[in-house]
C-alpha atoms as a PDB file:
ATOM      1  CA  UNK A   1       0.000   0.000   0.000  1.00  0.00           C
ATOM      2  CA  UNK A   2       1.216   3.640  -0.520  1.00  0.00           C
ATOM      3  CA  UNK A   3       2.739   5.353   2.181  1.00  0.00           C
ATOM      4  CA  UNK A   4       1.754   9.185   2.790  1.00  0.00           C
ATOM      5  CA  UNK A   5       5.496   9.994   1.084  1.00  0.00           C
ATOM      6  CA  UNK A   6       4.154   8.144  -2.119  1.00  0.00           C
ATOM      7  CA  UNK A   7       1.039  11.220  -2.326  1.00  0.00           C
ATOM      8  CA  UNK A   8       2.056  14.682  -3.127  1.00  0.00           C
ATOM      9  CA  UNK A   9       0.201  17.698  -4.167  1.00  0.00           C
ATOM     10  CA  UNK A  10       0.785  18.369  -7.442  1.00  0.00           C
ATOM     11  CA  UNK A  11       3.233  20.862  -8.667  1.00  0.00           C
ATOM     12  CA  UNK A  12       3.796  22.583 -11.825  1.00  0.00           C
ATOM     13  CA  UNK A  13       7.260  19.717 -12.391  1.00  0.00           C
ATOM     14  CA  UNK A  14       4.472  16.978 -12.086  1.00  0.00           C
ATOM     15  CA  UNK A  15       1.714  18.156 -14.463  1.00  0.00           C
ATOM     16  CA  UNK A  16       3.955  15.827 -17.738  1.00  0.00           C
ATOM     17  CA  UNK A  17       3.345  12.621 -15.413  1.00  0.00           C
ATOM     18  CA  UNK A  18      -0.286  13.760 -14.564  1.00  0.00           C
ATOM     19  CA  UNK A  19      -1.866  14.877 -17.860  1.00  0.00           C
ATOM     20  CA  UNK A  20      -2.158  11.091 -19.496  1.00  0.00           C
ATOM     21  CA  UNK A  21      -3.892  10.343 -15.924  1.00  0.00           C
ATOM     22  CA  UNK A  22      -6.197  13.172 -16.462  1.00  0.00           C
ATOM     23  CA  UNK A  23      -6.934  12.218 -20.452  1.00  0.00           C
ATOM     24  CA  UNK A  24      -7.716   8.455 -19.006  1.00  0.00           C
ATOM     25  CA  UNK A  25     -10.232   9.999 -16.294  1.00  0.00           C
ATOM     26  CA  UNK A  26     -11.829  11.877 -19.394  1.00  0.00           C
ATOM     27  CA  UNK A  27     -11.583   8.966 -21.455  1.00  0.00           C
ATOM     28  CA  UNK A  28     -13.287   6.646 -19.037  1.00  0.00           C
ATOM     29  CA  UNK A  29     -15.977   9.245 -18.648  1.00  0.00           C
ATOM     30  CA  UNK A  30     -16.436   9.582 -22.325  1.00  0.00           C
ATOM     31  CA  UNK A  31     -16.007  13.188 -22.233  1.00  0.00           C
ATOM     32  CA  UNK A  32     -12.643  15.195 -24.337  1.00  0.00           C
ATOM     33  CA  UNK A  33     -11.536  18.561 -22.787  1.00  0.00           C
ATOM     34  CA  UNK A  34      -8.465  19.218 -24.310  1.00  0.00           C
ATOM     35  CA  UNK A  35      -4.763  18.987 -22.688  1.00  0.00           C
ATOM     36  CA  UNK A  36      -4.830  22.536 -22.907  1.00  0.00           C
ATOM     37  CA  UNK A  37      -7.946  22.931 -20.606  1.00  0.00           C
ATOM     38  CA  UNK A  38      -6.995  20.331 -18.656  1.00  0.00           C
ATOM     39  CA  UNK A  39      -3.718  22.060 -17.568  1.00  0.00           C
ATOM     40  CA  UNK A  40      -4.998  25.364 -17.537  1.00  0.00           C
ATOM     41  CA  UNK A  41      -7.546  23.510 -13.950  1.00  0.00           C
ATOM     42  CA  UNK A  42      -4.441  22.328 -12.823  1.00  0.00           C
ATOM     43  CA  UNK A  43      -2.223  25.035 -13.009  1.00  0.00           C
ATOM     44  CA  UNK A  44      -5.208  27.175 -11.750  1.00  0.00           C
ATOM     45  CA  UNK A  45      -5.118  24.583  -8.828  1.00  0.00           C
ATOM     46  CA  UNK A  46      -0.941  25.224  -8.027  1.00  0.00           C
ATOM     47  CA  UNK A  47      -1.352  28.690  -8.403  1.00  0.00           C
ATOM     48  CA  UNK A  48      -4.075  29.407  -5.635  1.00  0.00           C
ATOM     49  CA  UNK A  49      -4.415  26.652  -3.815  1.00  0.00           C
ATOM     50  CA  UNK A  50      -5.731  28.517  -0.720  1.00  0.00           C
ATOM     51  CA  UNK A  51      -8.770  29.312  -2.649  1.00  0.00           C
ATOM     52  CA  UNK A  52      -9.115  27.090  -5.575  1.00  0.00           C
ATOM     53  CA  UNK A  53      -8.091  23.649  -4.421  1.00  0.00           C
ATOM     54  CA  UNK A  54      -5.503  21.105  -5.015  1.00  0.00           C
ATOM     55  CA  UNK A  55      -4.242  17.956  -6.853  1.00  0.00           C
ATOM     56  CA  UNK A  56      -2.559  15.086  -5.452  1.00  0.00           C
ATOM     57  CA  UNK A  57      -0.644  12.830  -7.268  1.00  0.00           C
ATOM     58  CA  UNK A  58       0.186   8.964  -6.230  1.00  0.00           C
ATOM     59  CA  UNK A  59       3.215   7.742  -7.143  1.00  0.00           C
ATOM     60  CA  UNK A  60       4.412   4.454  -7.595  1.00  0.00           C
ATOM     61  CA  UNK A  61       7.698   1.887  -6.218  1.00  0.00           C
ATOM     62  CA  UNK A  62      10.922   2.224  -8.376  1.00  0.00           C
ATOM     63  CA  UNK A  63      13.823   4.179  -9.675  1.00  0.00           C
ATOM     64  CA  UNK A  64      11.292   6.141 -11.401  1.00  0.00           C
ATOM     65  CA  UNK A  65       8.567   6.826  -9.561  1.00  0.00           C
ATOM     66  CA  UNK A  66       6.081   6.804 -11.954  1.00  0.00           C
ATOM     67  CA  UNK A  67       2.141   8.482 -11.209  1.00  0.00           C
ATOM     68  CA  UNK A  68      -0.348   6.067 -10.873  1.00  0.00           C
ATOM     69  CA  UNK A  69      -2.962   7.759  -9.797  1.00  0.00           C
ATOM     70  CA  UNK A  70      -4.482  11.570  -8.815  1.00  0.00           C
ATOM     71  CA  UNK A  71      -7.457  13.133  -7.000  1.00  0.00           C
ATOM     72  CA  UNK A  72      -8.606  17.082  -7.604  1.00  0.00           C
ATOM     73  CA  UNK A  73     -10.023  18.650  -4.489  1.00  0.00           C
ATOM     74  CA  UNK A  74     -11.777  21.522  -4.758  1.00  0.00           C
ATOM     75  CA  UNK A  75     -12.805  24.070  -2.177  1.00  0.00           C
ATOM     76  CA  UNK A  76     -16.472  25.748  -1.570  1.00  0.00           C
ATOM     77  CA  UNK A  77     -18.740  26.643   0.734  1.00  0.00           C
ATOM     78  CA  UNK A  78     -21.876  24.941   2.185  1.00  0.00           C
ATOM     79  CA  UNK A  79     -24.984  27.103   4.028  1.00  0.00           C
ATOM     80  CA  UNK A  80     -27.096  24.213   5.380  1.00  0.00           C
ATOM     81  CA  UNK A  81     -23.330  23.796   7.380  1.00  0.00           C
ATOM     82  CA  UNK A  82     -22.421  27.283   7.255  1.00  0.00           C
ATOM     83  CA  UNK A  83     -18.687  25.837   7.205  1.00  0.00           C
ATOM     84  CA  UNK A  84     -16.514  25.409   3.811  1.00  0.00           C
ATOM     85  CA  UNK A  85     -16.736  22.508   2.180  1.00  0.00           C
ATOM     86  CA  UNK A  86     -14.234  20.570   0.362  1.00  0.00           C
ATOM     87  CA  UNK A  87     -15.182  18.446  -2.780  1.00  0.00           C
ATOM     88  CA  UNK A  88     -13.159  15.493  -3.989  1.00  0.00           C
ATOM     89  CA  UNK A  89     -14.440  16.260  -7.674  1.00  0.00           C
ATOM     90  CA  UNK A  90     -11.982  13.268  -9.528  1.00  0.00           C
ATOM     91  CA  UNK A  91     -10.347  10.245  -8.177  1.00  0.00           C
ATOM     92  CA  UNK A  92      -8.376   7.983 -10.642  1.00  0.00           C
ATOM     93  CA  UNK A  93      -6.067   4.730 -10.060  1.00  0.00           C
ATOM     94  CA  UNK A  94      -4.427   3.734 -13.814  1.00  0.00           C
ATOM     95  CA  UNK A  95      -5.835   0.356 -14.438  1.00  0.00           C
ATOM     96  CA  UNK A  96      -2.457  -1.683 -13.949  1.00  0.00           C
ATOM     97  CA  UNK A  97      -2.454  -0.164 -10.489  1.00  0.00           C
ATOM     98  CA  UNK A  98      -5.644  -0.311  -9.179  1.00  0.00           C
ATOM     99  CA  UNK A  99      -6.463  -3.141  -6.523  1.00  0.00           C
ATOM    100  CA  UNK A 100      -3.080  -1.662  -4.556  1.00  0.00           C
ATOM    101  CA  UNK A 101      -5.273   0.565  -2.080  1.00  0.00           C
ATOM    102  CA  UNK A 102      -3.776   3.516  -4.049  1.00  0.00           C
ATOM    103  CA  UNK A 103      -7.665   4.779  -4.171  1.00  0.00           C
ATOM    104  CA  UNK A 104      -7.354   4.837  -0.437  1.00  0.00           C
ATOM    105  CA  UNK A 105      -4.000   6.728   0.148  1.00  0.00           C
ATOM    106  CA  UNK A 106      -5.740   9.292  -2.196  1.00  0.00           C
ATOM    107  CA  UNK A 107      -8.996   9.565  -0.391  1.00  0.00           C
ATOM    108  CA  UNK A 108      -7.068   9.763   2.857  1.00  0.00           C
ATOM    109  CA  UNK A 109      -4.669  12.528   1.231  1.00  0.00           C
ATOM    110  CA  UNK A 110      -8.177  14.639   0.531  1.00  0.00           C
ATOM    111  CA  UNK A 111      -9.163  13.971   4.036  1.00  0.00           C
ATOM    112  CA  UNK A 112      -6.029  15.457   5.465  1.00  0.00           C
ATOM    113  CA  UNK A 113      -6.192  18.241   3.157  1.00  0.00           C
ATOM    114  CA  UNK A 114      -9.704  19.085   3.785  1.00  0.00           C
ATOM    115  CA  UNK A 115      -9.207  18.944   7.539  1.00  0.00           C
ATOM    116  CA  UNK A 116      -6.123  21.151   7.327  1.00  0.00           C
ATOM    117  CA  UNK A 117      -8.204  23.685   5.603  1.00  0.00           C
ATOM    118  CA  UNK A 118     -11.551  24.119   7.907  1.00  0.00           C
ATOM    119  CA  UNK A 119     -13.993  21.478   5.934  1.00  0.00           C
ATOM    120  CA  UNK A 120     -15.472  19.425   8.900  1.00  0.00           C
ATOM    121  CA  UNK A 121     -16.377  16.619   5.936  1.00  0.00           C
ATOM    122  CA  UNK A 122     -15.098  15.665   2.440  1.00  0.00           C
ATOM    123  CA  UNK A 123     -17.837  14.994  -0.054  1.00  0.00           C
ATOM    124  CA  UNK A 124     -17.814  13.256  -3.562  1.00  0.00           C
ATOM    125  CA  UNK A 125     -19.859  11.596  -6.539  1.00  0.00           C
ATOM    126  CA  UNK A 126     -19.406   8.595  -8.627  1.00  0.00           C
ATOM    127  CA  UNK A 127     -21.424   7.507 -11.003  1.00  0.00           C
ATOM    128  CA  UNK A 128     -24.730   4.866 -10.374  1.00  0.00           C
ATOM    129  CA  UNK A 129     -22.938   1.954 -12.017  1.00  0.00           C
ATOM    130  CA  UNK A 130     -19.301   2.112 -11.080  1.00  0.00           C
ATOM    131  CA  UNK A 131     -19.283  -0.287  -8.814  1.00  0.00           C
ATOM    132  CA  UNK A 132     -15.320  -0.691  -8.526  1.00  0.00           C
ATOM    133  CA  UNK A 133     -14.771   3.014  -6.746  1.00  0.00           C
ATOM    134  CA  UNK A 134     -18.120   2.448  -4.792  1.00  0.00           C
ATOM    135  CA  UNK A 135     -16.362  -0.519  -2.825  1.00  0.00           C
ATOM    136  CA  UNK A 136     -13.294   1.405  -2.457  1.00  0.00           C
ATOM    137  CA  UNK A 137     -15.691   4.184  -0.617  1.00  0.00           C
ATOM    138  CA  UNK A 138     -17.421   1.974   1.539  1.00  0.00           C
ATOM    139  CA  UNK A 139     -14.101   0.176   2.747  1.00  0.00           C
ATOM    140  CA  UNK A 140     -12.445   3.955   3.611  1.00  0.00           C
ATOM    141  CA  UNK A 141     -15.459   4.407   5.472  1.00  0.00           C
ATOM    142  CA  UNK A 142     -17.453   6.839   2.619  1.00  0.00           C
ATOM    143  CA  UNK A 143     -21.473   7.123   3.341  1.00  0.00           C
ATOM    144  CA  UNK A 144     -23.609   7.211   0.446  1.00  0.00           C
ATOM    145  CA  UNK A 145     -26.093  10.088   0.572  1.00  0.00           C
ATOM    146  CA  UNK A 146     -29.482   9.883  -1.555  1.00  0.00           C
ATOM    147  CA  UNK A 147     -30.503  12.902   0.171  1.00  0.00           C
ATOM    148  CA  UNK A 148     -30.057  14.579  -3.412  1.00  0.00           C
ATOM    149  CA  UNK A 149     -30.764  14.523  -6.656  1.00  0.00           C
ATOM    150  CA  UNK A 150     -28.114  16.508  -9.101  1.00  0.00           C
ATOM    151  CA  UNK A 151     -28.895  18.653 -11.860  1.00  0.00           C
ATOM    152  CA  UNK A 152     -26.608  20.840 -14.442  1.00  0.00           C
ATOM    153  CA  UNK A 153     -27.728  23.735 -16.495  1.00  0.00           C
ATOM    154  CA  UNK A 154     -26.014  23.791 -19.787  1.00  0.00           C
ATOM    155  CA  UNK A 155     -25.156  27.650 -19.809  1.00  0.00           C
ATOM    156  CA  UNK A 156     -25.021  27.704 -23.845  1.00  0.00           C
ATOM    157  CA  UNK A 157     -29.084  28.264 -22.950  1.00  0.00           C
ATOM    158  CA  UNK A 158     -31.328  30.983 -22.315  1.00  0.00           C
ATOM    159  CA  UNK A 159     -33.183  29.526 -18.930  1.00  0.00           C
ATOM    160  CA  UNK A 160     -36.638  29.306 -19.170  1.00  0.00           C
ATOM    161  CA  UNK A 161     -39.214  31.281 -16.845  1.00  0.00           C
ATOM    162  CA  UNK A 162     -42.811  29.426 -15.371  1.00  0.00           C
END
């Protein structure tokens, strides 16, 4: 299992090693931002962290350390709590990794993280049929919430009134 040495926040010497994780997140949720975009978030992320959030990356054994894995955390704020809130918006093991608890070193990474910056709880979503990271939440102790049903507003739109 990965030590807390093998998970870093990610920094601007990492982003080479983190963008094919990034493309395979994308990839696996059918969905194509461009590398571009992609490390436009992530530099956003290293360049504020106080107020934007963070990656971590999870590297693995060897001479070369190579990333196996990364989570984005993301930082907000939640009324019904009236406390800030901190939102584990991606979580990604490469396949040849995964089964290794890196998915847990991660999640506990986000946990420190969110703890060291005010959030009394770390929240998250997976999709209704990935069944793989759902186990991995329930073992690191996750609670699923169907207190909510989400929505998005496509903002290429003109909302609609009554």
């Amino acid at each position: 299992m990965p030590t807390p040495a093998d998970i870093a926040v990610v920094r601007e010497e990492d982003l080479d090693d983190l963008l094919p994780l990034m493309r395979a997140y994308c990839e696996f949720y059918e969905v194509a931002p461009s590398d571009a975009a992609l490390l436009a978030m992530s530099r956003a992320l290293i360049g504020d962290p106080e107020r934007e959030g963070m990656q971590l990356v999870a590297r693995g054994p060897g001479p070369t350390r190579p990333a196996v894995g990364f989570a984005t955390l993301f930082w907000t704020w939640q009324t019904l709590s009236a406390s800030r809130a901190a939102v584990m918006n991606d979580l990604f093991v490469a396949e040849h990794a995964r089964g290794t608890k890196i998915a847990d070193a991660l999640i506990a990474g986000c946990a420190t993280a969110a703890r060291m910056h005010g959030a009394p709880h770390l929240t998250w979503q997976t999709a209704k049929d990935n069944l793989r990271a759902q186990a991995v939440y329930d073992r690191v102790g996750g609670r699923a919430s169907s207190e909510w049903l989400d929505y998005d507003l496509p903002l290429g739109r003109t909302i609609r009134e009554g």
